[in-house]
Protein backbone atom coordinates (compact mmCIF):
# COMPACT_ATOMS: atom_id res chain seq x y z
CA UNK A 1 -5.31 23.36 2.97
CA UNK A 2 -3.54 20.93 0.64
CA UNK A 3 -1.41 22.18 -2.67
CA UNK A 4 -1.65 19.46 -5.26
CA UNK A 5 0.58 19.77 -8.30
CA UNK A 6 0.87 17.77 -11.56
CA UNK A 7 4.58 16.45 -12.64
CA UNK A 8 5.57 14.06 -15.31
CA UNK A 9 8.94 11.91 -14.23
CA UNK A 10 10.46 9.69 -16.44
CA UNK A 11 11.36 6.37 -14.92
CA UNK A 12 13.71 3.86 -16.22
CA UNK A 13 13.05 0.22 -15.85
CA UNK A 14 16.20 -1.90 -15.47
CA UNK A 15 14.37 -5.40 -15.85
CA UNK A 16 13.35 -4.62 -19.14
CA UNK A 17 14.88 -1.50 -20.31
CA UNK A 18 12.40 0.20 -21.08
CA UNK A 19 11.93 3.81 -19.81
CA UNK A 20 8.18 5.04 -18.94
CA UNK A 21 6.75 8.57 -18.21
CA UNK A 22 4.56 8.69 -14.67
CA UNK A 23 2.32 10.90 -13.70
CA UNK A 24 2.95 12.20 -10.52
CA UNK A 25 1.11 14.34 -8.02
CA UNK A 26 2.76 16.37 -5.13
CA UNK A 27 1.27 16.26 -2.62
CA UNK A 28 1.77 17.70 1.64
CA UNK A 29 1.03 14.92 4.17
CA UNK A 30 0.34 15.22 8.02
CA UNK A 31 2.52 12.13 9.10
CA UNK A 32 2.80 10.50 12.50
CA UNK A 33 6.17 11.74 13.80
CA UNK A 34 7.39 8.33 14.96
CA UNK A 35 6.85 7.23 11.72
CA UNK A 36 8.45 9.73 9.80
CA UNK A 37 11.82 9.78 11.77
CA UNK A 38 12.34 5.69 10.65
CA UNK A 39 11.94 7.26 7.45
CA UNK A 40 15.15 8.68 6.14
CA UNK A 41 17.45 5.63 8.07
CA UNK A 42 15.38 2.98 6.53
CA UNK A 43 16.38 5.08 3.31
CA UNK A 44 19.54 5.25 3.39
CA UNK A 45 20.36 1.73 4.88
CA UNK A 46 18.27 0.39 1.71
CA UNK A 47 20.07 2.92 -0.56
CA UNK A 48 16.26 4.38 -1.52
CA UNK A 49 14.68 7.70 -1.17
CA UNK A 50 12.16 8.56 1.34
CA UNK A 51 9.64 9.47 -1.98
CA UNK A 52 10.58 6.05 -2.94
CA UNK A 53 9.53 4.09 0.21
CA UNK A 54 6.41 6.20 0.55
CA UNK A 55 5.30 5.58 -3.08
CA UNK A 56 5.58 1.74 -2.51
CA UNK A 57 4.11 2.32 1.22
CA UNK A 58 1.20 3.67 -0.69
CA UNK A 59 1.39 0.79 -3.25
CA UNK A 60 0.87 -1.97 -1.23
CA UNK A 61 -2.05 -0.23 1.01
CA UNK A 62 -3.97 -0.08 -2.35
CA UNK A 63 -3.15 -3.22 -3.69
CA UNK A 64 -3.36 -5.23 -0.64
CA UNK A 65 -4.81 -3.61 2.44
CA UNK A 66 -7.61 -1.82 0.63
CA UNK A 67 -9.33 -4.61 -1.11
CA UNK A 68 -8.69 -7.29 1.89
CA UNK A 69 -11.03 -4.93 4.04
CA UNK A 70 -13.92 -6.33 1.66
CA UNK A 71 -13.53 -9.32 1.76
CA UNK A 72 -13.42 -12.09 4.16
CA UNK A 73 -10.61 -14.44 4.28
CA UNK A 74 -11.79 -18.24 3.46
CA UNK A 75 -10.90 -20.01 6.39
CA UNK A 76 -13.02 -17.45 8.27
CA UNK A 77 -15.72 -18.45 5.58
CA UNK A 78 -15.30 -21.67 5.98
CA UNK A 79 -15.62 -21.67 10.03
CA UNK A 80 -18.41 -19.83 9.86
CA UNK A 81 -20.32 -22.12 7.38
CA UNK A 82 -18.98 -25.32 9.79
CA UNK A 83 -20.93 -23.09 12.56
CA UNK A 84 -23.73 -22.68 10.59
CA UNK A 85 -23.87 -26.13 9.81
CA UNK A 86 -24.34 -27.31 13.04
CA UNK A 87 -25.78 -25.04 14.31
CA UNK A 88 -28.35 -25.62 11.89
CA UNK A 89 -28.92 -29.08 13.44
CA UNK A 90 -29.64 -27.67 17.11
CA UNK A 91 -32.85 -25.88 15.73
């Protein structure tokens, strides 16, 4: 059974300088143990926290993994129409 709890953080962006409020959720993950022990080294050697590397871990899966699973890439497109094309011309 998995706890889920609401939290507000307040993050401060140094680009622009603005600060914003996030809305965060705790939650409790089941994580592959190899994976997990990289964890806090990779941390520290890049001066982040674990949450940190996790949140962006979790980032890029949405942003980039996610939709890509939808949708195929264009020069697999375009191979496949070339194949159709002459293929097309054997019938």
């Amino acid at each position: 059974m998995s706890r889920f709890c609401s939290h507000d953080r307040v993050t401060f962006q140094a680009e622009t300088g603005a600060m914003s409020k996030t809305r965060t959720k705790k939650i409790g993950l089941e994580k592959d143990v190899r994976f997990y022990q990289q964890l806090p080294a990779l941390a520290k050697e890049n001066g982040q926290s674990r949450r940190f590397l996790l949140e962006k871990a979790l980032e890029h899966y949405l942003q980039f993994v996610v939709p890509s699973h939808s949708t195929v890439r264009p020069e697999v497109m375009s191979h496949f129409r070339r194949s159709t094309d002459k293929n097309r011309k054997l019938h």
